[in-house]
Protein backbone atom coordinates (compact mmCIF):
# COMPACT_ATOMS: atom_id res chain seq x y z
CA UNK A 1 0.00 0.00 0.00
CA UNK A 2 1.80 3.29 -0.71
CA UNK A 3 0.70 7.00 0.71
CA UNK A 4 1.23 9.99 -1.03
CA UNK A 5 0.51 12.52 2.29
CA UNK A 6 3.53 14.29 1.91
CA UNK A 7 3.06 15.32 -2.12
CA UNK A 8 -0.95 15.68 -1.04
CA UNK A 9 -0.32 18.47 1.75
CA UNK A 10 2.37 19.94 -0.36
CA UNK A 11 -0.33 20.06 -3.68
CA UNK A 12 -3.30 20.97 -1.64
CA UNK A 13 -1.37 24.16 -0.19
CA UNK A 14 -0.25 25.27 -3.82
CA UNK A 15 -3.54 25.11 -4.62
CA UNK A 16 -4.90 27.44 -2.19
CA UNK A 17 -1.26 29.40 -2.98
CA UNK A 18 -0.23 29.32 0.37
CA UNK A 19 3.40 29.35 1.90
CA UNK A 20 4.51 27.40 4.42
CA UNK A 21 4.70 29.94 6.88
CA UNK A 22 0.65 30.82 6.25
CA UNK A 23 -0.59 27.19 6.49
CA UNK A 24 1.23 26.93 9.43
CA UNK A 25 -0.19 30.10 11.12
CA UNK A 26 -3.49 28.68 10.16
CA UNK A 27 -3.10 25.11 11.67
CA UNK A 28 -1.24 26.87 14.59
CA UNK A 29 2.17 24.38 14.17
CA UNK A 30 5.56 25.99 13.35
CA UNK A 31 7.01 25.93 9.67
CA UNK A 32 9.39 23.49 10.63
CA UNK A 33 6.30 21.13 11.08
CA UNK A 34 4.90 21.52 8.12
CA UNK A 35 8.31 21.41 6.29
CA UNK A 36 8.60 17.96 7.83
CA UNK A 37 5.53 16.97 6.39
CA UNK A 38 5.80 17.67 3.23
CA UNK A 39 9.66 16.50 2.75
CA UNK A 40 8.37 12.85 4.38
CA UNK A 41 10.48 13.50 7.14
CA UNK A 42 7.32 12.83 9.45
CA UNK A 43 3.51 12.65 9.37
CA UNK A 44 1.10 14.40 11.18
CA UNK A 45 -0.54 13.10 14.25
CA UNK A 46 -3.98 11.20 13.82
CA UNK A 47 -5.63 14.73 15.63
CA UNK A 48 -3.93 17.09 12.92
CA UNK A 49 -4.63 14.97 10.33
CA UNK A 50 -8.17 14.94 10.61
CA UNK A 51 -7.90 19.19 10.68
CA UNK A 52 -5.20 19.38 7.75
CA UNK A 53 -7.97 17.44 5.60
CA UNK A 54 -10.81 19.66 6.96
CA UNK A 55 -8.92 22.77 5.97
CA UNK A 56 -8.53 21.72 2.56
CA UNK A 57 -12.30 20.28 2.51
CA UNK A 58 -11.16 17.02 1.64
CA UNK A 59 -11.49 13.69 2.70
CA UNK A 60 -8.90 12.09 4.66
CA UNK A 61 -8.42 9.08 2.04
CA UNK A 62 -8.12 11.70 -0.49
CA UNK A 63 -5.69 13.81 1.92
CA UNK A 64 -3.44 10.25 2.35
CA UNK A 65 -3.50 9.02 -1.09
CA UNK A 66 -5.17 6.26 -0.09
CA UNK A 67 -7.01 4.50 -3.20
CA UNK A 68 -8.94 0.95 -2.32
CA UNK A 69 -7.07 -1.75 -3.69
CA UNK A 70 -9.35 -4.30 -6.01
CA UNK A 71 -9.12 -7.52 -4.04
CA UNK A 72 -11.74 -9.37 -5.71
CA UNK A 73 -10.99 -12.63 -6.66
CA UNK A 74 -11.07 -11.64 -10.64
CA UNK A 75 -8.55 -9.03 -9.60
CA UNK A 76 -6.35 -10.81 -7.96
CA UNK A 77 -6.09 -13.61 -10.84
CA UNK A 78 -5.12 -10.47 -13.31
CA UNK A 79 -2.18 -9.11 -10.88
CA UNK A 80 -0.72 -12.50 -10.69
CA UNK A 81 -0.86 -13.13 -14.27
CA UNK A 82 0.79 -10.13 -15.17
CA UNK A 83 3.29 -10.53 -12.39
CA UNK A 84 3.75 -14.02 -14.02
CA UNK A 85 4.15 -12.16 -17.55
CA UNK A 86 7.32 -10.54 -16.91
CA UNK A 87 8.05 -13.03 -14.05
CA UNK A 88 7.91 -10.05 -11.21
CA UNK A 89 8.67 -11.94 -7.98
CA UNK A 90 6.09 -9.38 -6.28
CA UNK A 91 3.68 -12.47 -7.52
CA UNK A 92 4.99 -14.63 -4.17
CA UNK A 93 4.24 -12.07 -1.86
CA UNK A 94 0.58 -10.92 -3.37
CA UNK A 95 -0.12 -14.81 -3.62
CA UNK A 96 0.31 -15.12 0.06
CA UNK A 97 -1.53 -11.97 0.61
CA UNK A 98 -4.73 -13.76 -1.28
CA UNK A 99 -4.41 -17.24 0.45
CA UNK A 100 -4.83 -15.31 4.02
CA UNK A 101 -8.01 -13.60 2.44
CA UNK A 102 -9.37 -16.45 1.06
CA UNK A 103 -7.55 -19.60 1.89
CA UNK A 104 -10.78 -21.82 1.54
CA UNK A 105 -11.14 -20.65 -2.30
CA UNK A 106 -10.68 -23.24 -5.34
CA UNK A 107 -9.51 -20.53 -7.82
CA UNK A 108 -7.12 -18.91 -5.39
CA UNK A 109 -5.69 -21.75 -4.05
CA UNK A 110 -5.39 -23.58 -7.26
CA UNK A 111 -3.78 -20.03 -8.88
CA UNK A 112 -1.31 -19.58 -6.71
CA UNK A 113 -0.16 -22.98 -7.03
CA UNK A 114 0.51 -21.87 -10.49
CA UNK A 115 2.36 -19.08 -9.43
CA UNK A 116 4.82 -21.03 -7.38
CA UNK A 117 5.41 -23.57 -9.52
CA UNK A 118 6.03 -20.91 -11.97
CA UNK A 119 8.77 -19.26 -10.20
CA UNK A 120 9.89 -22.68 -8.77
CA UNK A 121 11.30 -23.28 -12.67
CA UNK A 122 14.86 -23.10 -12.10
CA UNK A 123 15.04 -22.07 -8.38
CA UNK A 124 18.25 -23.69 -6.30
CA UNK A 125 16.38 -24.42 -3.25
CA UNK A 126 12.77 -25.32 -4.78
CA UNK A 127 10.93 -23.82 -1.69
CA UNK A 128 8.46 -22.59 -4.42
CA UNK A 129 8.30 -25.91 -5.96
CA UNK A 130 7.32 -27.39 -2.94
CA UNK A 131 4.68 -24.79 -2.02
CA UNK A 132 3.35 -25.19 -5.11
CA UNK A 133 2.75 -29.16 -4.52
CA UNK A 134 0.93 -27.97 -0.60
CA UNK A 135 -0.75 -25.91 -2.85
CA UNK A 136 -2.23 -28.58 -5.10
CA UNK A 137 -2.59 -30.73 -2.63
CA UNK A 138 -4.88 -28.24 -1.40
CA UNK A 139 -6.63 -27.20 -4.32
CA UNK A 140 -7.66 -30.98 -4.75
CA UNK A 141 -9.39 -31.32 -1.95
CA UNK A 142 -11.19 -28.16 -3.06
CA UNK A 143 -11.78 -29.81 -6.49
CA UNK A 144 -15.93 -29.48 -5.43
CA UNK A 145 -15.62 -25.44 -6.01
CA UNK A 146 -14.30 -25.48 -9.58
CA UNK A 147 -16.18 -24.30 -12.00
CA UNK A 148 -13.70 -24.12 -15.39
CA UNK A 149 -14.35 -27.28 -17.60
CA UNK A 150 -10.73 -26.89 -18.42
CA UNK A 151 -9.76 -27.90 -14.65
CA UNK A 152 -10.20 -31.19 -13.25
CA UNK A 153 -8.53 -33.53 -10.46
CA UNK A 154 -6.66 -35.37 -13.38
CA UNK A 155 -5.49 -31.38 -15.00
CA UNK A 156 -3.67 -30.58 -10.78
CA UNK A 157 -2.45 -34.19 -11.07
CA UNK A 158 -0.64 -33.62 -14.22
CA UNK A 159 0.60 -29.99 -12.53
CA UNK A 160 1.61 -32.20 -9.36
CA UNK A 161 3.90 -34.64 -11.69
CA UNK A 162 5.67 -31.61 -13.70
CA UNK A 163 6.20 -30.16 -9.90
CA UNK A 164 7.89 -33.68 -8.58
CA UNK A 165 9.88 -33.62 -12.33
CA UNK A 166 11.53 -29.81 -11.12
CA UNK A 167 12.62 -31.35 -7.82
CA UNK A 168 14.17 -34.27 -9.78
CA UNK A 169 12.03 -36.68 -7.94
CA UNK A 170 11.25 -38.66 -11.29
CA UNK A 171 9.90 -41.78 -9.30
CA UNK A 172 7.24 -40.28 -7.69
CA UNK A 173 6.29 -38.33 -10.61
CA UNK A 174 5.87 -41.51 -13.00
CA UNK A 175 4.32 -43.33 -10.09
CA UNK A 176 1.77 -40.57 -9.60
CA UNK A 177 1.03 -40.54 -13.10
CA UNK A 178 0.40 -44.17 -13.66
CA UNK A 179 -2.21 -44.27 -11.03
CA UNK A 180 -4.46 -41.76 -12.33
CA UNK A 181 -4.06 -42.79 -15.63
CA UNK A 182 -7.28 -42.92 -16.93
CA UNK A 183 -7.98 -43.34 -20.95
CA UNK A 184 -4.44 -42.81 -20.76
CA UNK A 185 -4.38 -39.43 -20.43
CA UNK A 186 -0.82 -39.05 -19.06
CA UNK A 187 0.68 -42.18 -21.16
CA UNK A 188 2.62 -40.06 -23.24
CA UNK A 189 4.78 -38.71 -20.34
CA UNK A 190 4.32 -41.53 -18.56
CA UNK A 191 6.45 -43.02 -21.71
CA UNK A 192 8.59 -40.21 -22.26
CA UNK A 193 9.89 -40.31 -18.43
CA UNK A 194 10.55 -43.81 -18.06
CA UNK A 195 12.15 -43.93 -21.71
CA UNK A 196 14.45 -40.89 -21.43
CA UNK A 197 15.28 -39.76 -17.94
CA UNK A 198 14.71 -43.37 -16.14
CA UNK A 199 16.14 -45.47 -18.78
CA UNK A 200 13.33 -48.61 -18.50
CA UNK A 201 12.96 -48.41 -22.55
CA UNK A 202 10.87 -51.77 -22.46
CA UNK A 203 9.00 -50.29 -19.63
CA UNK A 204 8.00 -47.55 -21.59
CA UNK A 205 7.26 -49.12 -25.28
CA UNK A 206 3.32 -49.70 -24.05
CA UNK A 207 2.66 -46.61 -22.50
CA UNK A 208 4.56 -44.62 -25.90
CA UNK A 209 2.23 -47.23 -28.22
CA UNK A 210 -0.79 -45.94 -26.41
CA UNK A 211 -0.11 -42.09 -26.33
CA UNK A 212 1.04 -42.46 -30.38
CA UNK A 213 -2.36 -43.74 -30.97
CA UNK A 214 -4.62 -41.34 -28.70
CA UNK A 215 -2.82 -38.76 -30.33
CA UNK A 216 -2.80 -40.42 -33.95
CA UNK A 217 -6.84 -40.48 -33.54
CA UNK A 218 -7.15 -36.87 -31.87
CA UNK A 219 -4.42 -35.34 -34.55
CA UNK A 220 -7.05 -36.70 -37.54
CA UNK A 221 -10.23 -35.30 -35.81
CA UNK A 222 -8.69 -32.26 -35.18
CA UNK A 223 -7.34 -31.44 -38.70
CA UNK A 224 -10.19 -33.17 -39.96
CA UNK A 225 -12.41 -30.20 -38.21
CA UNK A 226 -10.22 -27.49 -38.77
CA UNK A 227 -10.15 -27.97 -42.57
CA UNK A 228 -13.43 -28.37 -42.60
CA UNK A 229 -13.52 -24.78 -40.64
CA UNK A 230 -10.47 -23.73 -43.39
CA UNK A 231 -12.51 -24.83 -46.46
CA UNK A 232 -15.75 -23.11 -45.21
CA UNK A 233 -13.93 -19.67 -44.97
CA UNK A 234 -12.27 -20.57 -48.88
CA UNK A 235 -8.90 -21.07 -47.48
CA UNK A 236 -8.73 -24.23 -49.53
CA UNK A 237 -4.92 -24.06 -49.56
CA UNK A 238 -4.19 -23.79 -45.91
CA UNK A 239 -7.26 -26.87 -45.23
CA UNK A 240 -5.05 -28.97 -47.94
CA UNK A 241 -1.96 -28.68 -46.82
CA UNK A 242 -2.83 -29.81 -43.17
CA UNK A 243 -4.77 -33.13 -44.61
CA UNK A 244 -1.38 -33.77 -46.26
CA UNK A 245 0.47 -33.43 -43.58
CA UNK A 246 -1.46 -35.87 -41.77
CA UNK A 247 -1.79 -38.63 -44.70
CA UNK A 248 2.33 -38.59 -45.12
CA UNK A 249 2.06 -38.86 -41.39
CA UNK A 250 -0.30 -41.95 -41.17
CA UNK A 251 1.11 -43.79 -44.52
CA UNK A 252 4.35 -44.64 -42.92
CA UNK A 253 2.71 -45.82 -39.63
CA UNK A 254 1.31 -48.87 -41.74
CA UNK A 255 3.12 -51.76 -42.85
CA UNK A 256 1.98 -54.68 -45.13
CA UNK A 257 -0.96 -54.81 -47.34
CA UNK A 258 -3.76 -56.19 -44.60
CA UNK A 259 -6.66 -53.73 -44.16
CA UNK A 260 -7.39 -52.29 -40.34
CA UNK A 261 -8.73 -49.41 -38.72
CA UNK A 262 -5.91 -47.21 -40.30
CA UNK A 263 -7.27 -47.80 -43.67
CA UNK A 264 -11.21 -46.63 -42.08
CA UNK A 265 -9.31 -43.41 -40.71
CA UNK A 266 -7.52 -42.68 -43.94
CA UNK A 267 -10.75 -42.60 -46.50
CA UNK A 268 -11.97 -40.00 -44.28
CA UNK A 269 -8.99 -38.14 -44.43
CA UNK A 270 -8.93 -38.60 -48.60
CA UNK A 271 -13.02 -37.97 -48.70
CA UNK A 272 -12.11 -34.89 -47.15
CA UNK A 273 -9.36 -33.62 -49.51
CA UNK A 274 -12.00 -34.80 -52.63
CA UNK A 275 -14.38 -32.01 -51.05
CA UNK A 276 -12.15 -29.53 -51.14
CA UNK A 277 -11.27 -29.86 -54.82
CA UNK A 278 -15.05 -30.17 -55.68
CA UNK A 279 -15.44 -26.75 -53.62
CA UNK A 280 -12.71 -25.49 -55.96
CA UNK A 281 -14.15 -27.09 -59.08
CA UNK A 282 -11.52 -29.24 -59.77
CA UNK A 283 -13.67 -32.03 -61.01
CA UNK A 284 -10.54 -33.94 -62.19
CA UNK A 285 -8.69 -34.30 -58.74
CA UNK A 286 -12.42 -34.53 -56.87
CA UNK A 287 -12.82 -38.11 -59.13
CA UNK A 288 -9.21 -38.92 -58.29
CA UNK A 289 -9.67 -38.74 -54.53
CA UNK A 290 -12.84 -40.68 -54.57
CA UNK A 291 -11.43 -43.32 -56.43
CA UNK A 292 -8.87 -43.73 -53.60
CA UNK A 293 -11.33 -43.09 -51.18
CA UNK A 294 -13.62 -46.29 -53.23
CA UNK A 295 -10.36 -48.02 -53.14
CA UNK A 296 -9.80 -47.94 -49.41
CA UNK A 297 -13.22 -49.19 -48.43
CA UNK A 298 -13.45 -51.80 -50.64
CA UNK A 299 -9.98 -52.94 -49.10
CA UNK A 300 -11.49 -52.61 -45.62
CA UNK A 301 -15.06 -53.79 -46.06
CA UNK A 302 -14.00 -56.96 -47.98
CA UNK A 303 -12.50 -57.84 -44.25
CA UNK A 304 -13.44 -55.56 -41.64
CA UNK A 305 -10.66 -55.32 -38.76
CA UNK A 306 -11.39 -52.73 -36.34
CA UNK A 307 -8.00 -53.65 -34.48
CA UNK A 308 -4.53 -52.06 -35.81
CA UNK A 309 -2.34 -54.63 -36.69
CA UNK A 310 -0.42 -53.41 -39.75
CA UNK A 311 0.73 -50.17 -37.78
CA UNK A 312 4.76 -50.80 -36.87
CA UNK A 313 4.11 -50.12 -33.22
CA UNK A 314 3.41 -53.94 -32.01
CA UNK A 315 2.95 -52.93 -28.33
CA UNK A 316 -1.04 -53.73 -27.74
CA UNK A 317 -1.76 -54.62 -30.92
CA UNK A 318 -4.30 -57.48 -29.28
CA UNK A 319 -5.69 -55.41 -27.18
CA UNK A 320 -7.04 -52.56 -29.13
CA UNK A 321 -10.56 -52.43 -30.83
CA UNK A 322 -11.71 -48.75 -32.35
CA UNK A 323 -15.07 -47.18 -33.83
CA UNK A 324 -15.08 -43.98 -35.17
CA UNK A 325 -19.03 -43.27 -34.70
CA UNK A 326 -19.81 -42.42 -38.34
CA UNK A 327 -20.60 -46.07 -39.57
CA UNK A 328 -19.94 -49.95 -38.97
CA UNK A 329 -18.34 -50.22 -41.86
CA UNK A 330 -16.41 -48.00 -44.09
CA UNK A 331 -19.00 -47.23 -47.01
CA UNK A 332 -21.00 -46.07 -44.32
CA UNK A 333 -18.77 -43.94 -43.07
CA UNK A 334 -17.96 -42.28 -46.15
CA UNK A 335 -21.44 -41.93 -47.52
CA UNK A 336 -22.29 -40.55 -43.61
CA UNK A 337 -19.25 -37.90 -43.90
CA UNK A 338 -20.27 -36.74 -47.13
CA UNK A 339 -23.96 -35.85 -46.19
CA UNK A 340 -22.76 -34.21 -43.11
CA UNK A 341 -20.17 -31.64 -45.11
CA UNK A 342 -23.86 -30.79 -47.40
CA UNK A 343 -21.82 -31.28 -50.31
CA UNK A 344 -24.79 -32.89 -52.69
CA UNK A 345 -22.31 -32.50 -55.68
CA UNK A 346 -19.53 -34.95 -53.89
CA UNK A 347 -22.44 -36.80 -52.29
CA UNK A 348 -24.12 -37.77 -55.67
CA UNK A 349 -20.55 -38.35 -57.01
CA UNK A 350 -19.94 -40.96 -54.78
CA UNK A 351 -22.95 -42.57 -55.15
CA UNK A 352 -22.67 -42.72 -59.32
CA UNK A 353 -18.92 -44.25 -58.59
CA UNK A 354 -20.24 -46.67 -55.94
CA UNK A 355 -23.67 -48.01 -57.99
CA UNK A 356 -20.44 -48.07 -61.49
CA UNK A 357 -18.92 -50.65 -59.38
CA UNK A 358 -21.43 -52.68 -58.42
């Protein structure tokens, strides 16, 4: 908090274009006094104070400086950020200030976690790292406040792990992980620990087999709905060059000739690219794509395998069975995709090519 009654009294008194020698006559205390004040060499007593601010008919926060921090929890959230921004260590000290306020708040408590293990990055003595884990620990058994769908148990567990990582406690880390595992969320550094820092490679190969396919499947639906967004705006190049990024990424994953859930995931991928040339009207590549699209489910449907046993990553490959929600098979898929971009041009296309080849 920091007063500006010297500068005030000196201000107010210019105002009224008094010396020093007439406001002191008028409060009835010697220059020297009022010298003192205004130089910060001393303040006023409470008595005086009250009369300095009623001789300049003000009020005595206005007299003191005084202005209300915002201490809401919103505002306290934007300090720390910005503290965090240009990593001011003034965070630390207003985090503390905001657990005394409210040290039975999710968002606070949770925050400042963030805070600490922000500034615990790189410190010798990881006091902030370990403040920050008490502070998780703390915001999880506050998990029933939260509000932000972005937040969960699983989200503080994950901030818990990086936390153990900084104080080179690897072990408890990975072990931390691996029990809250769930959909294997957290086997990608799960693998990545245990491969690189611990050393237990064959230890690691399942976990790494898992988190390449989550991410493999979430990688496709997310290009898959950003071209979509890409192509809608006319940004056909931009939408193209993402579902060929993905393809050359896929292809390799696959070896042999046997059809499996790879092959349903790809004809999406291709159906998509043939909708982007029809948007163009580039009739030529449109009837290209579909016949590779045609090609790929009549490889899969002849003899469906919803596992992934061509892809080189033999880890699970028993244990893994997929659906991608948009058909059993992959003609269903396909004809389900196409109605769902509204493309009746492609849609009818497809049709023509599929009734040709039967």
């Amino acid at each position: 908090m920091k007063l500006t009654l010297a500068e005030n009294i000196r201000a107010f008194r210019k105002e009224r274009r008094l010396t020093q020698d007439q406001l002191a006559e008028a409060l009835g205390v010697t220059v020297g006094a009022v010298y003192k004040w205004e130089s910060g060499q001393s303040i006023p007593e409470l008595g005086m104070m009250v009369e300095i601010a009623d001789f300049f008919d003000t009020s005595m926060d206005a007299l003191l400086g005084y202005r209300m921090k915002d201490n809401s929890v919103s505002a306290i959230e934007q300090r720390l950020t910005e503290y965090c921004r240009v990593r001011n260590p003034e965070a630390l000290s207003e985090a503390e200030k905001a657990l005394k306020k409210y040290p039975n708040s999710f968002e606070v408590v949770h925050g400042c976690a963030q805070v600490y293990a922000f500034f615990g990055v790189g410190s010798k003595d990881h006091s902030e790292t370990r403040r920050a884990l008490e502070l998780f620990e703390q915001a999880r058994r506050l998990i029933p406040q939260n509000h932000d769908p972005e937040i969960s148990e699983q989200t503080i567990i994950g901030e818990m792990a990086n936390a153990y990582m900084h104080l080179d406690e690897r072990e408890k880390s990975v072990e931390l992980l691996k029990r809250n595992n769930a959909g294997g969320i957290f086997s990608d550094a799960i693998g990545i620990v245990l491969a690189l820092y611990l050393k237990r490679t064959d230890e690691s190969e399942p976990f790494l087999a898992k988190a390449i396919l989550r991410s493999t499947i979430g990688l496709v639906n997310s290009v898959v709905g950003h071209a979509i967004v890409l192509s809608s705006q006319g940004n056909y190049d931009s939408a193209r060059k993402l579902l060929s990024g993905v393809i050359d990424f896929l292809s390799p994953l696959k070896e042999g000739k046997k059809a499996d859930f790879t092959d349903k995931l790809m004809v999406i991928l291709l159906a998509m690219m043939a909708h982007i040339c029809s948007l163009e009207g580039d009739m030529e590549k449109t009837t290209a794509y579909l016949s590779e699209v045609n090609t790929g489910v009549r490889l899969f449907d002849a003899s469906p395998d919803y596992g992934i046993q061509t892809l080189s990553f033999p880890a699970f490959h028993n244990e893994v069975v997929l659906i991608d929600g948009l058909g059993a098979t992959a003609a269903d898929s396909v004809e389900t995709f196409l109605n769902m971009l509204g493309n009746q041009e492609l849609s009818q296309r497809w049709k023509e090519m599929i009734r040709d080849d039967q």
